[in-house]
C-alpha atoms as a PDB file:
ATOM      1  CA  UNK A   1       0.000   0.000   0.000  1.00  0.00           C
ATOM      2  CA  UNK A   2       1.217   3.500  -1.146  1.00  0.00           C
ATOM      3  CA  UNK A   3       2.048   5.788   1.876  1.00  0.00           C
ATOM      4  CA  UNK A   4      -0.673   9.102   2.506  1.00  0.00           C
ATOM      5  CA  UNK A   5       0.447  12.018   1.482  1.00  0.00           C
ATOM      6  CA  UNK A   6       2.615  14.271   3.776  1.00  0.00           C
ATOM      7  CA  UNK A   7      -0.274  16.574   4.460  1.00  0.00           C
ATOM      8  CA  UNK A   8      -2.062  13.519   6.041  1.00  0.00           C
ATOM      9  CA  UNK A   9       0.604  12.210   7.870  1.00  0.00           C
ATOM     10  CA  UNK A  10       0.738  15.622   9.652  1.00  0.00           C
ATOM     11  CA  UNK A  11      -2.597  15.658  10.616  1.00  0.00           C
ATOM     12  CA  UNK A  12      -2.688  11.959  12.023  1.00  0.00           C
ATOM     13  CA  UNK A  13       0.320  13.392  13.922  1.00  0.00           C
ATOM     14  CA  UNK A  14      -1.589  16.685  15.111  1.00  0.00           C
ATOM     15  CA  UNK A  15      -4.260  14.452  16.780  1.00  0.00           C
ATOM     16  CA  UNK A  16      -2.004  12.291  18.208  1.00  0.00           C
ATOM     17  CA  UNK A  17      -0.296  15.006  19.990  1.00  0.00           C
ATOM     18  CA  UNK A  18      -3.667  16.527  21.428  1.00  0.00           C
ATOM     19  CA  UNK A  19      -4.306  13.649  22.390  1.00  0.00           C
ATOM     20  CA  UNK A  20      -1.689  13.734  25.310  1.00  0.00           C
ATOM     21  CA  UNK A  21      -1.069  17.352  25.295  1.00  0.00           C
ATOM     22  CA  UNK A  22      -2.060  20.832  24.542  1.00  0.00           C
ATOM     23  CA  UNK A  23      -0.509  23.290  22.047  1.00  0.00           C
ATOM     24  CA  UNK A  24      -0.692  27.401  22.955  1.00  0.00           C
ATOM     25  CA  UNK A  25      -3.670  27.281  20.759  1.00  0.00           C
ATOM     26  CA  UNK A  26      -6.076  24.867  22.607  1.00  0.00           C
ATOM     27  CA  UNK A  27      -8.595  26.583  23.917  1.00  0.00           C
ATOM     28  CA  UNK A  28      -9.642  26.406  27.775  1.00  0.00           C
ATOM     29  CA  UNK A  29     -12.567  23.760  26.789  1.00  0.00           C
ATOM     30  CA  UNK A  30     -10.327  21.644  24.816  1.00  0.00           C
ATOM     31  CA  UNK A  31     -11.576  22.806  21.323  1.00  0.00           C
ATOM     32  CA  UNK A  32      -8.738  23.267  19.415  1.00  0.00           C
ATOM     33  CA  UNK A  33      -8.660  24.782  15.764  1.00  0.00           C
ATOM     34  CA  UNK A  34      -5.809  22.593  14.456  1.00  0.00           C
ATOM     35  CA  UNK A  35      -7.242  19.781  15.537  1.00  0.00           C
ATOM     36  CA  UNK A  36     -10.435  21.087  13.813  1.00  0.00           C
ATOM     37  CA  UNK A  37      -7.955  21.610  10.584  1.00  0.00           C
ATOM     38  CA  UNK A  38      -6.113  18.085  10.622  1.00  0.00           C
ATOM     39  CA  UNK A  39      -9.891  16.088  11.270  1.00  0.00           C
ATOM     40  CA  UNK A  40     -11.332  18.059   8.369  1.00  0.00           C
ATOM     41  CA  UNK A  41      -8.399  17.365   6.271  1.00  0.00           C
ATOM     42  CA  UNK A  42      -8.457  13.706   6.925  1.00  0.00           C
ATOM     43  CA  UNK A  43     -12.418  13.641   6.362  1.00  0.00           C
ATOM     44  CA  UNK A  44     -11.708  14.516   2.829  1.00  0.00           C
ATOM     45  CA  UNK A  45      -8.818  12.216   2.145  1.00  0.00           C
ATOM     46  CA  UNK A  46     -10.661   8.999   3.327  1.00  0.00           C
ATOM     47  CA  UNK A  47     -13.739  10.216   1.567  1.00  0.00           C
ATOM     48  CA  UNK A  48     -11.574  10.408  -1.616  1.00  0.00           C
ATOM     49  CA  UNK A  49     -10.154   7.460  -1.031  1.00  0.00           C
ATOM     50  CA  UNK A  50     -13.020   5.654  -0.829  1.00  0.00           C
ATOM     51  CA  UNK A  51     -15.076   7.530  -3.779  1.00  0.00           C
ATOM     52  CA  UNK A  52     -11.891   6.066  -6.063  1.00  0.00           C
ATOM     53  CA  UNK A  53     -12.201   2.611  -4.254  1.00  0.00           C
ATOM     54  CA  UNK A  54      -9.477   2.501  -2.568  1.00  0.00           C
ATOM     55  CA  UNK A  55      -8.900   0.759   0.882  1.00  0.00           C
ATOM     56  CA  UNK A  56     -10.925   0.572   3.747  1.00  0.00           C
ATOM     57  CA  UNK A  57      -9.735   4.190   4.495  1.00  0.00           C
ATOM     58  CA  UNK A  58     -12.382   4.790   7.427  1.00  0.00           C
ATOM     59  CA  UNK A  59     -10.203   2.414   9.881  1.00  0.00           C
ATOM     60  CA  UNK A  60      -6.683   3.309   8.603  1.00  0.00           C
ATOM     61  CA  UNK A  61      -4.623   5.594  10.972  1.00  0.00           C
ATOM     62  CA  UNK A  62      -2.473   7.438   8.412  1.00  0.00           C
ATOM     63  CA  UNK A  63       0.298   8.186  11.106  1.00  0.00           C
ATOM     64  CA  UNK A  64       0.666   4.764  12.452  1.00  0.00           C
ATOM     65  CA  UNK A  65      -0.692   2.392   9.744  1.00  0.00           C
ATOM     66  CA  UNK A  66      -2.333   0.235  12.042  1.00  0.00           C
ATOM     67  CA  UNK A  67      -5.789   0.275  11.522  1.00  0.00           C
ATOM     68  CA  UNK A  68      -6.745   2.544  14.367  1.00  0.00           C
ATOM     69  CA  UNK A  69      -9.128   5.571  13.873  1.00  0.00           C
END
């Protein structure tokens, strides 16, 4: 399987990290707006993905490639 573009590796990345911490931009209830950014951006990709029939791409963690969402 072909890796994601960089673009999606950077969001899978930008969740992970809010995920165990918060960047000067997190607001003080948690909403965040580049976590807003990197979900929106990897909305589109798996719904791209799977409008050209590609892989199950609404399981696939682009960041660690192991099936996680």
């Amino acid at each position: 399987m072909a890796e994601p573009p960089f673009i999606i590796q950077l969001a899978g990345y930008v969740l992970d990290f809010h995920q165990r911490n918060r960047c000067r931009r997190c607001g003080p209830d948690g909403w965040c707006p580049r976590v807003a950014m990197a979900r929106a951006q990897l909305t589109v990709w798996r719904q791209r993905k799977q409008h050209a029939g590609g892989a199950d791409a609404t399981t696939e963690h682009p960041a660690r490639g192991d099936g996680s969402a």
